[in-house]
N, C-alpha and C. Protein backbone atom coordinates (compact mmCIF):
# COMPACT_ATOMS: atom_id res chain seq x y z
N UNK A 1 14.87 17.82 -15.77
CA UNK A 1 15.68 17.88 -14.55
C UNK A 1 16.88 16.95 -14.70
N UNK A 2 17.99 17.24 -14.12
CA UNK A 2 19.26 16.67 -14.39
C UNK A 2 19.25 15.60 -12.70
N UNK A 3 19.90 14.73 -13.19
CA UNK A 3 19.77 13.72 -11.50
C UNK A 3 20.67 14.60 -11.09
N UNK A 4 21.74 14.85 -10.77
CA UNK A 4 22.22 15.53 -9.62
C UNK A 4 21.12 16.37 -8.73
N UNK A 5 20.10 17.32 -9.30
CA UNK A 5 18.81 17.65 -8.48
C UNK A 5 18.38 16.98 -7.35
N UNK A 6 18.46 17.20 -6.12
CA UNK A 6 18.07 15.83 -5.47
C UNK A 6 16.47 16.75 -4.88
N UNK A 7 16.14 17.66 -5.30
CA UNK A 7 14.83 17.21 -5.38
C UNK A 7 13.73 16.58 -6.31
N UNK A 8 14.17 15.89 -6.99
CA UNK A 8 13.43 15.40 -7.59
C UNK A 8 13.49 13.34 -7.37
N UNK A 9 12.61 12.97 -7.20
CA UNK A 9 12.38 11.67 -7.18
C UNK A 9 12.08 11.12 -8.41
N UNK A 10 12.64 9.86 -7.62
CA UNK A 10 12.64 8.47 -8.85
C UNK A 10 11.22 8.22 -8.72
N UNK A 11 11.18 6.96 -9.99
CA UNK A 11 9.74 6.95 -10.18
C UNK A 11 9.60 5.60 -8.95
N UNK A 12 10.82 5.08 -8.89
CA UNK A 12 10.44 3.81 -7.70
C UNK A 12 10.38 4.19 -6.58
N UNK A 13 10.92 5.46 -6.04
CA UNK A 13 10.74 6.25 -4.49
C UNK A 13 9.50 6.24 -4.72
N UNK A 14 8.61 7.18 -5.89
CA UNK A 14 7.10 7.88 -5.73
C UNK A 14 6.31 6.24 -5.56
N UNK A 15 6.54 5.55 -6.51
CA UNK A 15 5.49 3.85 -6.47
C UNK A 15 5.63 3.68 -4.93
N UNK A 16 6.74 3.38 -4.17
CA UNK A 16 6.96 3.16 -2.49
C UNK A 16 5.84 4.13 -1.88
N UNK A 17 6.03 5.26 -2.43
CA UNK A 17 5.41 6.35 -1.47
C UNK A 17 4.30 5.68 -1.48
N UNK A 18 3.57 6.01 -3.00
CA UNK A 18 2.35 5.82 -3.09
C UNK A 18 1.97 4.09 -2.27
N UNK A 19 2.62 3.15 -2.47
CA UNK A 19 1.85 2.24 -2.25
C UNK A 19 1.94 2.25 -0.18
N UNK A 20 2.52 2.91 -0.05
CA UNK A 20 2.64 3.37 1.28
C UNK A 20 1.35 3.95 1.88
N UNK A 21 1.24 5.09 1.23
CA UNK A 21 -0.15 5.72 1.40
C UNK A 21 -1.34 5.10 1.30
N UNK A 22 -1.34 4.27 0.44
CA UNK A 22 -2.69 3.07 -0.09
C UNK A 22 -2.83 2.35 1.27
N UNK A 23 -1.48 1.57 1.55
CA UNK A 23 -1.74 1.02 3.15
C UNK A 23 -2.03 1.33 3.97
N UNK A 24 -1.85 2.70 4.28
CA UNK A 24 -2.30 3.81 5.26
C UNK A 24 -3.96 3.96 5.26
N UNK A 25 -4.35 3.89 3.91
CA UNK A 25 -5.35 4.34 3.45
C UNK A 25 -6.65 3.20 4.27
N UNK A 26 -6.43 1.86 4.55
CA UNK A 26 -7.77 1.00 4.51
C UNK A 26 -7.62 1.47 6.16
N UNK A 27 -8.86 1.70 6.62
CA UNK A 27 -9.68 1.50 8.16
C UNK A 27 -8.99 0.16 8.97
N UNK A 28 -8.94 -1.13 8.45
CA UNK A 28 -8.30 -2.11 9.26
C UNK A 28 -6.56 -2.11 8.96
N UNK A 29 -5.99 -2.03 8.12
CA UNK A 29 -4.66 -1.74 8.23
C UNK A 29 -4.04 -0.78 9.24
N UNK A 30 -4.95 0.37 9.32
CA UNK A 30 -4.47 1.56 10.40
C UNK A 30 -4.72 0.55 11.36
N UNK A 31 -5.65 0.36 11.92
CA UNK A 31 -6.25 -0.87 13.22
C UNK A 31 -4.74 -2.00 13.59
N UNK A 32 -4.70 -2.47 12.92
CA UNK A 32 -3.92 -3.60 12.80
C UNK A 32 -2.45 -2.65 13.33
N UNK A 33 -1.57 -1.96 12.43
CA UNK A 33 -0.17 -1.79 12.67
C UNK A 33 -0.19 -0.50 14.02
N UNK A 34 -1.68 0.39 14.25
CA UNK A 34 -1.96 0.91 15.35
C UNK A 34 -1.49 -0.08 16.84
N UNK A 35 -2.04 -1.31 16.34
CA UNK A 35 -2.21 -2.83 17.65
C UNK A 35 -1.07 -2.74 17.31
N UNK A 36 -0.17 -3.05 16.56
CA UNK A 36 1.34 -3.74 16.96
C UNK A 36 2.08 -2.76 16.38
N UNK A 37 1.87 -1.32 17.37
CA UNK A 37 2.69 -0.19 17.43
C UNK A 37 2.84 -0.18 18.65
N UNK A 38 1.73 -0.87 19.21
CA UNK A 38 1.34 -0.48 21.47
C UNK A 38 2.30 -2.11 21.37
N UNK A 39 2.04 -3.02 20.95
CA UNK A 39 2.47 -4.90 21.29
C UNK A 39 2.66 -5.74 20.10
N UNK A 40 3.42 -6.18 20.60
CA UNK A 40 3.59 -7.40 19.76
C UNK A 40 2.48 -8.83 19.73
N UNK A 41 2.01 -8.89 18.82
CA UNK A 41 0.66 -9.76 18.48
C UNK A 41 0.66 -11.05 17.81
N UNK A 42 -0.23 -12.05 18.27
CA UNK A 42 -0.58 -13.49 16.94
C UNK A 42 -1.54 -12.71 16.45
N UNK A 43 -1.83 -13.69 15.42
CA UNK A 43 -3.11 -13.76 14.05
C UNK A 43 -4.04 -13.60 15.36
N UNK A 44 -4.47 -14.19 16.15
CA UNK A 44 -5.46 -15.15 17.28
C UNK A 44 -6.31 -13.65 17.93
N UNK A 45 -4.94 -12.90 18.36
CA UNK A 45 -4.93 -11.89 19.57
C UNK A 45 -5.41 -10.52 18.48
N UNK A 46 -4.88 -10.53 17.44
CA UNK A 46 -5.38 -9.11 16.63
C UNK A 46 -6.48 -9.67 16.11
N UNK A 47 -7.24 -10.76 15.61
CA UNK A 47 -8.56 -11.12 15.34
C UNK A 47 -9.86 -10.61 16.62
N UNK A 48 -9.09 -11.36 17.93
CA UNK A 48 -9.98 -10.60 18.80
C UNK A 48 -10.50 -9.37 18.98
N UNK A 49 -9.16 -8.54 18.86
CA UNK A 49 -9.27 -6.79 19.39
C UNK A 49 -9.57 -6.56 18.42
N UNK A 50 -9.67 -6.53 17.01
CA UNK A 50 -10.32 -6.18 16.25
C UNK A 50 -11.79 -6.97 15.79
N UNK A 51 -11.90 -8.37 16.01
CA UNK A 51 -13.40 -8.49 16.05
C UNK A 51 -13.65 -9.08 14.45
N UNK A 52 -12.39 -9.72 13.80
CA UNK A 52 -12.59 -10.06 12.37
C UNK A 52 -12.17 -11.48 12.66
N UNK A 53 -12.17 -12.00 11.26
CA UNK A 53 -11.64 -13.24 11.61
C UNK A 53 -10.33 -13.52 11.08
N UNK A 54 -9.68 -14.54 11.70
CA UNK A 54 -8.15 -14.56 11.41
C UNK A 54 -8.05 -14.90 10.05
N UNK A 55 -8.39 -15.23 8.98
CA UNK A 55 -8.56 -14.89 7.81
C UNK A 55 -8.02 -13.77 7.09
N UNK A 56 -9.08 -13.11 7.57
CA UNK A 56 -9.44 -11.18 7.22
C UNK A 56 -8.17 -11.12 7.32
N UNK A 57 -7.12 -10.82 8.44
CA UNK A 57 -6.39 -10.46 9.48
C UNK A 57 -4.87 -11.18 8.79
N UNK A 58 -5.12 -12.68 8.58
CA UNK A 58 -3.73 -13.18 8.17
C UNK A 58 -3.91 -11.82 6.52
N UNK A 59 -4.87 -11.83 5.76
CA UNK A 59 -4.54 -11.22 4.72
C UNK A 59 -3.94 -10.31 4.22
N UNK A 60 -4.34 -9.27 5.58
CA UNK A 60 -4.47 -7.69 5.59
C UNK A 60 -2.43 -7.60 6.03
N UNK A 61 -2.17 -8.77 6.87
CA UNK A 61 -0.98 -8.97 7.76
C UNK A 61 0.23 -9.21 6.33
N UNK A 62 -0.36 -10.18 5.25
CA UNK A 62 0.59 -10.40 4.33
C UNK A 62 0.43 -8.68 3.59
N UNK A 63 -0.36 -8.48 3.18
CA UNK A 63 -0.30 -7.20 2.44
C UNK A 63 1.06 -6.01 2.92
N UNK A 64 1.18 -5.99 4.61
CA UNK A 64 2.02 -5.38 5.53
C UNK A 64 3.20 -6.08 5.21
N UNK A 65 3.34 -7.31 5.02
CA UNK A 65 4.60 -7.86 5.22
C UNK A 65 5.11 -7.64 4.08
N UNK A 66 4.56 -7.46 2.28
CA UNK A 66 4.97 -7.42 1.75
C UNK A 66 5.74 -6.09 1.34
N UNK A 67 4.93 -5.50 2.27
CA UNK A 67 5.65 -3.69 1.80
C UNK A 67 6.41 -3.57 2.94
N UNK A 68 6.77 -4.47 3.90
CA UNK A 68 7.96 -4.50 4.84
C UNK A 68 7.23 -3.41 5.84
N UNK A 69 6.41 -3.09 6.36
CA UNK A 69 5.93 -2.31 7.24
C UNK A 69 5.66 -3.32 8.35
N UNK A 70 5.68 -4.57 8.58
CA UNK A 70 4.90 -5.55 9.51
C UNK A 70 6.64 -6.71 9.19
N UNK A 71 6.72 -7.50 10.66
CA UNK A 71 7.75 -8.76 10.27
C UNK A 71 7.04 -9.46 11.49
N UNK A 72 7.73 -10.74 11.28
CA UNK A 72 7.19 -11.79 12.54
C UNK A 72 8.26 -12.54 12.81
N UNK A 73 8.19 -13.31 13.82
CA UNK A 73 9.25 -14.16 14.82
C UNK A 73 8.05 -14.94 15.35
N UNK A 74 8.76 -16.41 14.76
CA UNK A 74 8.43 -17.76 14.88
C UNK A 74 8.58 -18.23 16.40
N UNK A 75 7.92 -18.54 17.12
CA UNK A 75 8.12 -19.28 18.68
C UNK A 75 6.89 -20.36 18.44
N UNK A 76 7.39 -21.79 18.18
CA UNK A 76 6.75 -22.69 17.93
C UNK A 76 5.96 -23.09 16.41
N UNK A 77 4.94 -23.09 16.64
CA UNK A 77 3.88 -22.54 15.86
C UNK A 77 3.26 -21.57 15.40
N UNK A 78 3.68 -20.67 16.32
CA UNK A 78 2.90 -19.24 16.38
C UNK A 78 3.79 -18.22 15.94
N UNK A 79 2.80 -17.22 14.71
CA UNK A 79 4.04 -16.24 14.52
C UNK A 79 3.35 -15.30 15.35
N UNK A 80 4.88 -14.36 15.62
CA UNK A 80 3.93 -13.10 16.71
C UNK A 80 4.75 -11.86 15.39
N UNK A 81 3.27 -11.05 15.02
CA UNK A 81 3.64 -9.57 13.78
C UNK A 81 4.43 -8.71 15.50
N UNK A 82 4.87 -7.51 14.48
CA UNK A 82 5.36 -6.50 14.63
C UNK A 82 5.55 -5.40 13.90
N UNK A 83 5.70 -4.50 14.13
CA UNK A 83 5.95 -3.18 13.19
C UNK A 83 7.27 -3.38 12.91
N UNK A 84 7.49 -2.86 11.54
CA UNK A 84 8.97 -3.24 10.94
C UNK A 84 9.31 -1.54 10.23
N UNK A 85 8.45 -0.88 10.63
CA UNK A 85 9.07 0.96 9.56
C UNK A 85 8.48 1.82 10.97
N UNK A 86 9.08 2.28 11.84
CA UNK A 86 9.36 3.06 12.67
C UNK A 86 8.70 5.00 11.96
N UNK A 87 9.05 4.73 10.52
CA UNK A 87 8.74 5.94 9.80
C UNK A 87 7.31 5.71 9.70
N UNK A 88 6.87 4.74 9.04
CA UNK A 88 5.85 4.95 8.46
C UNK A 88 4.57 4.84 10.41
N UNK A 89 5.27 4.11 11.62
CA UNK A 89 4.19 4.38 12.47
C UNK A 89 4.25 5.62 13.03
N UNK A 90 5.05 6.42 12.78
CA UNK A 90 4.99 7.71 13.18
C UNK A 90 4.31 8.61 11.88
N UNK A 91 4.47 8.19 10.57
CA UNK A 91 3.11 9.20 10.30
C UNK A 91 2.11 8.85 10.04
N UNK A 92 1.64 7.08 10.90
CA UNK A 92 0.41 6.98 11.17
C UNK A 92 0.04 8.06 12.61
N UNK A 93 1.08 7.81 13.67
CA UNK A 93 0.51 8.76 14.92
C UNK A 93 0.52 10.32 14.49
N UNK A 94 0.97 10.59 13.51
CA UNK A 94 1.17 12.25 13.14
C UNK A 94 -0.40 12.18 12.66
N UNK A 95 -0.58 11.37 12.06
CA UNK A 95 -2.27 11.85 11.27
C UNK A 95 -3.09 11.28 12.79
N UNK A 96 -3.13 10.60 13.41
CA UNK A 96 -3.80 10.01 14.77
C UNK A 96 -3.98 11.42 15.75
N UNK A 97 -2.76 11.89 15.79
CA UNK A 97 -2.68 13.57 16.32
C UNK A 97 -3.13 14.35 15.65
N UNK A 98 -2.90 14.81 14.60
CA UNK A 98 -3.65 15.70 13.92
C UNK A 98 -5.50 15.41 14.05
N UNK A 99 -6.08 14.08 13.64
CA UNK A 99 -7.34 13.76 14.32
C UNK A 99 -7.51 14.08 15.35
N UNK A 100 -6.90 14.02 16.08
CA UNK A 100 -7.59 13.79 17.72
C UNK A 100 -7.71 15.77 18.09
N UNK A 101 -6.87 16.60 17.29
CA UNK A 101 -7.13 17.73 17.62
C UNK A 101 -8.20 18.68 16.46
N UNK A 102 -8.83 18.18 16.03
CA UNK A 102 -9.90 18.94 15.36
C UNK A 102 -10.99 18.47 15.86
């Protein structure tokens, strides 16, 4: 394939994709960027609603931050996460919809 093709992808688009999908992939990651798709959250407040410990939670939170799907804002001491890819929480709710109708 010649690059002018623009269907064809780079191999660093497909690695993004994929490691995209991997994040998608764990039971508490969906949990987690699900919570701070509805609010903005501490370590403290997503340990609760999810029932792990802030540990678990700071870990799962760096994993997000590093693939830029998750950011935070400092007020004091406390960071509060957020969703940072607008894309990627919409095709968490596209698969959330697609579940909820079968």
């Amino acid at each position: 394939m010649n690059k002018n093709d623009h269907s064809f992808l780079s191999s660093e688009i497909v690695e993004n994709v994929s490691l995209i999908f991997k994040a998608l992939a764990d039971p508490t990651r969906i949990k987690i960027l699900y919570l701070l798709s509805q609010e903005e959250c501490n370590v403290n407040h997503i340990a609760e609603v999810l029932e792990m410990s802030q540990s678990a939670v700071s870990h799962q939170l760096s994993m997000l931050r590093n693939l830029r799907l998750v950011k935070y804002r400092r007020e004091g001491k406390t960071l509060f996460y957020s969703c940072d890819d607008e894309h990627v929480i919409s095709l968490l709710k596209q698969a959330i919809d697609h579940s909820e109708h079968h």
